[in-house]
N, C-alpha and C. Protein backbone atom coordinates (compact mmCIF):
# COMPACT_ATOMS: atom_id res chain seq x y z
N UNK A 1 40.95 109.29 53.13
CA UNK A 1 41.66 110.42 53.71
C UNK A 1 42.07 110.11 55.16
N UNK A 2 41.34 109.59 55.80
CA UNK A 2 41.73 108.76 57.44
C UNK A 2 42.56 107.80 57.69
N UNK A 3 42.28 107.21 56.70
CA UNK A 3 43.50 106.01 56.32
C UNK A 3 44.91 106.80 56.25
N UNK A 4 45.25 107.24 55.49
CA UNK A 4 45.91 108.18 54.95
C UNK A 4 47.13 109.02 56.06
N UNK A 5 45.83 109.82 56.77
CA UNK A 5 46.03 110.53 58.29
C UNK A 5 47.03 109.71 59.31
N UNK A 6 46.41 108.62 59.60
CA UNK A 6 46.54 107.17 60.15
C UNK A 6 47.85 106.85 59.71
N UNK A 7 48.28 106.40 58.85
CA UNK A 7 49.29 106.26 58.68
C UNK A 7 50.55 107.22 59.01
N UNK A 8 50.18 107.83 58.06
CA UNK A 8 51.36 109.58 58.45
C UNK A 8 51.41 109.26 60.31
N UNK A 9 50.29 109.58 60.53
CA UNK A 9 50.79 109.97 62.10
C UNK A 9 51.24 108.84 62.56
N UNK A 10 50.85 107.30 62.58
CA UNK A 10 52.04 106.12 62.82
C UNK A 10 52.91 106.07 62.70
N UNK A 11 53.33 106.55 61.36
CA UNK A 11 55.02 106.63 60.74
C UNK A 11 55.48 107.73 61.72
N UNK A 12 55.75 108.99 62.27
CA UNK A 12 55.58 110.00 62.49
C UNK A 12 56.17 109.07 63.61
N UNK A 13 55.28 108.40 64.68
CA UNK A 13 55.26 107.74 65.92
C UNK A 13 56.27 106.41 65.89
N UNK A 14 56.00 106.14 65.36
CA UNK A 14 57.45 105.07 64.96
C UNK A 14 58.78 105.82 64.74
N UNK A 15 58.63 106.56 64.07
CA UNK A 15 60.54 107.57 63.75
C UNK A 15 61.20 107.83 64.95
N UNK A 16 59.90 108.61 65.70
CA UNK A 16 60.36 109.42 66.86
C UNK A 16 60.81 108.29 67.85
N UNK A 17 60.06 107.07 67.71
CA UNK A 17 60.41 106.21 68.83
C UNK A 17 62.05 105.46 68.69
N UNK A 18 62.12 105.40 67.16
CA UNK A 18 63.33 104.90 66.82
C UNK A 18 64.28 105.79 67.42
N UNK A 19 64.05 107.14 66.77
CA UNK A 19 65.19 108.41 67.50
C UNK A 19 65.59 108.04 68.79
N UNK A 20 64.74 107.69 69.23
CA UNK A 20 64.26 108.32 71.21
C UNK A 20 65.23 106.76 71.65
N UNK A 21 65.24 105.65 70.98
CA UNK A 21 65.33 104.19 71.66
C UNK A 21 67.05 104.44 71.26
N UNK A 22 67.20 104.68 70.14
CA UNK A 22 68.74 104.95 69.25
C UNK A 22 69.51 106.16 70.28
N UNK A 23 69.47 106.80 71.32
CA UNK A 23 69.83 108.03 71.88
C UNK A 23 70.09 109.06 70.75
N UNK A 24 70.09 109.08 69.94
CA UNK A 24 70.70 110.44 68.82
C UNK A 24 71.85 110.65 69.05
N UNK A 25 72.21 111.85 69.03
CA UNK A 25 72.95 112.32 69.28
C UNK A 25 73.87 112.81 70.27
N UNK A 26 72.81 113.47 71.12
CA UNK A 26 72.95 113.64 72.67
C UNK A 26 73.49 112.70 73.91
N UNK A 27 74.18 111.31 73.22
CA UNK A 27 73.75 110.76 74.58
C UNK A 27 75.51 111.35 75.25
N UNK A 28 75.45 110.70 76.35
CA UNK A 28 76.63 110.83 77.14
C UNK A 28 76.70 110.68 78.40
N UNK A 29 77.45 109.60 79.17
CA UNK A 29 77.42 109.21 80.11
C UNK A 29 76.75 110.50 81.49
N UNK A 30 76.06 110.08 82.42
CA UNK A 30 74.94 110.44 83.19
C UNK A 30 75.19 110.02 84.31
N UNK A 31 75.47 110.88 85.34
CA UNK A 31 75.68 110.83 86.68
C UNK A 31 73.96 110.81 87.33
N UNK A 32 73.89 109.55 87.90
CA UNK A 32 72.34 109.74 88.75
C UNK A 32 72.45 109.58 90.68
N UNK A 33 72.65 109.95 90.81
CA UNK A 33 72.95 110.14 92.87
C UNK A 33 74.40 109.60 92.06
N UNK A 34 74.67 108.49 93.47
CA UNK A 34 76.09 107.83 93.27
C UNK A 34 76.12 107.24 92.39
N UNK A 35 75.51 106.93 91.42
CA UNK A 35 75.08 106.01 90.29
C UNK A 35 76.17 106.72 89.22
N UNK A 36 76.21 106.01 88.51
CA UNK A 36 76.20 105.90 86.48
C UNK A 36 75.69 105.67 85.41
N UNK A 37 75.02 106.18 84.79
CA UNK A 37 74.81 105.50 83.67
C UNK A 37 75.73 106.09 82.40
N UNK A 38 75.96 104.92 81.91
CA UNK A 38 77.49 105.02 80.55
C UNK A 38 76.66 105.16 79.29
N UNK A 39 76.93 105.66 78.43
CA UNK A 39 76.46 105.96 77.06
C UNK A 39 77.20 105.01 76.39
N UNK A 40 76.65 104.14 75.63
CA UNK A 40 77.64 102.73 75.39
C UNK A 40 76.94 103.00 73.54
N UNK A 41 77.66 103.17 72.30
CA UNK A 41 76.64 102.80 71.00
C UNK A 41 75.59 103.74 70.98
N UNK A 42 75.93 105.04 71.65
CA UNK A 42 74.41 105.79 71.82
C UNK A 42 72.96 105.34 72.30
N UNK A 43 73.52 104.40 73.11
CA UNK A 43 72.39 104.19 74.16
C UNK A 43 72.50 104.48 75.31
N UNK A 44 71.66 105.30 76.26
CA UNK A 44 72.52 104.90 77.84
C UNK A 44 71.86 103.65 78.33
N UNK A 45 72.87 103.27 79.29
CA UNK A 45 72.66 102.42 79.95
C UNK A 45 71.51 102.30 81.10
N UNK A 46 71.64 101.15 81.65
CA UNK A 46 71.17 101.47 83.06
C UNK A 46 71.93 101.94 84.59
N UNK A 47 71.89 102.32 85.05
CA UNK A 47 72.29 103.10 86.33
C UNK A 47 73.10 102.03 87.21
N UNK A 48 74.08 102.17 87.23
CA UNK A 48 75.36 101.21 87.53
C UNK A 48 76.29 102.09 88.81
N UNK A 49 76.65 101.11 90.14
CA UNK A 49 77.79 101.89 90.95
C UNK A 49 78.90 102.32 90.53
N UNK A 50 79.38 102.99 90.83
CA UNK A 50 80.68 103.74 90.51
C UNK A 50 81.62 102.37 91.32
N UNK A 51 82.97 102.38 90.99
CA UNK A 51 84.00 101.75 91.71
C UNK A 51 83.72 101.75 93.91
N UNK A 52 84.75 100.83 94.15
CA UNK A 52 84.83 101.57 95.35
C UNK A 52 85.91 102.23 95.75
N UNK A 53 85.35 103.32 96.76
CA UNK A 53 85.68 104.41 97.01
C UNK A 53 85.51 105.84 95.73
N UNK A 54 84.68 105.61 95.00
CA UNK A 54 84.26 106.48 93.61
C UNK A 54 83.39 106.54 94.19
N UNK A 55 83.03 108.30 93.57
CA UNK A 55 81.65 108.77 93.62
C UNK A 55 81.41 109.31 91.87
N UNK A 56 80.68 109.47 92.03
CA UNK A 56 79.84 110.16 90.48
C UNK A 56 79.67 111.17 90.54
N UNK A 57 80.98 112.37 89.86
CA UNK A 57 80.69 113.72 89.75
C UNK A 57 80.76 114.19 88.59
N UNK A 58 80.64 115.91 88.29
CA UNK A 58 80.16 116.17 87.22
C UNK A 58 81.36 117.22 87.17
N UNK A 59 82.23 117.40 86.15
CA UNK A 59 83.38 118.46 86.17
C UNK A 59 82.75 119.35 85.97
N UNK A 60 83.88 120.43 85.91
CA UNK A 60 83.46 122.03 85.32
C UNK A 60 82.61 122.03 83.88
N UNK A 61 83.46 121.32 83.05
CA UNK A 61 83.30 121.69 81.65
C UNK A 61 82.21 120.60 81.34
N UNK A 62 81.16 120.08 82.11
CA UNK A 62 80.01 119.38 82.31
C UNK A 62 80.31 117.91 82.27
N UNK A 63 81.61 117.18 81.62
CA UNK A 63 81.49 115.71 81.62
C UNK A 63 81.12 115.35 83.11
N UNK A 64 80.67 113.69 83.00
CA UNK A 64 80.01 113.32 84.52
C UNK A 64 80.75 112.16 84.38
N UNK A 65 81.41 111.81 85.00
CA UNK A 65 81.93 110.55 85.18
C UNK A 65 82.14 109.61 86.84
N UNK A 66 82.79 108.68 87.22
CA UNK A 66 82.97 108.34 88.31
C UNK A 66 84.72 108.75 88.64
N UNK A 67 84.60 108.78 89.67
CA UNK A 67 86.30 109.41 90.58
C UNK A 67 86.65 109.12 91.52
N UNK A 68 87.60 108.49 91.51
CA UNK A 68 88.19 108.78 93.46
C UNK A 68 88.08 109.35 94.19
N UNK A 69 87.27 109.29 95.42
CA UNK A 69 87.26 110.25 96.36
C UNK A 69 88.62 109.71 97.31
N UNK A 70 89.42 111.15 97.66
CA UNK A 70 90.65 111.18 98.41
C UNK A 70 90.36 112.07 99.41
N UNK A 71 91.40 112.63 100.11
CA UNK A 71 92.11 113.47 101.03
C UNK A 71 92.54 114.66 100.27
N UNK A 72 92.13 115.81 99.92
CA UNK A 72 92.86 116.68 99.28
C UNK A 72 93.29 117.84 100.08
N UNK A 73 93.80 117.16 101.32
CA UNK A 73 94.17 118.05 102.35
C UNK A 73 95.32 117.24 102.30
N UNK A 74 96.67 118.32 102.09
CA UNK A 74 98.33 117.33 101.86
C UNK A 74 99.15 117.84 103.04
N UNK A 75 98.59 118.23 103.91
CA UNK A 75 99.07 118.93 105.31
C UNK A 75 99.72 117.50 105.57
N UNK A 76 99.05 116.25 105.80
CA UNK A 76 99.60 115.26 106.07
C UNK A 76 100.77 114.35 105.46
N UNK A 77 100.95 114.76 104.21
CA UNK A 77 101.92 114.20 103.32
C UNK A 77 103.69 114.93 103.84
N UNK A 78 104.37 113.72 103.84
CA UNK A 78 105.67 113.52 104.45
C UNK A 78 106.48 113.99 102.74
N UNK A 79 107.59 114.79 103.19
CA UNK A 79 108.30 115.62 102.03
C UNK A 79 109.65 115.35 102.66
């Protein structure tokens, strides 16, 4: 019956680890400070710089990606 137990709960511990290593479902690229991490195959990555002059923000509608930081003051722009 311990044997038994033993097993189940290994298997059990193995699945979850597979889930957990595989990202599921959930994954999707991850803004960390100025960082990135990319969801590549449903894995994330590791924590990577953005371009230069990019920072790592997070839109309205929650995607996080990296962006140009500009001037969005056009007072200066010639017309």
């Amino acid at each position: 019956m311990l044997r038994i137990y033993l097993l189940s709960l290994t298997s059990l511990f193995a699945l979850g680890f597979a889930l957990s290593a595989c990202g599921g479902d959930t994954c999707v690229d991850t803004c960390e400070g100025d960082q990135i991490r990319l969801c590549v195959d449903g894995v994330l990555g590791e924590a990577e710089d953005c371009g230069n002059g990019m920072m790592c923000m997070e839109m309205d509608n929650g995607m996080e990606h990296c962006m140009v930081m500009g001037d969005d003051d056009d007072s200066s722009t010639n017309m």
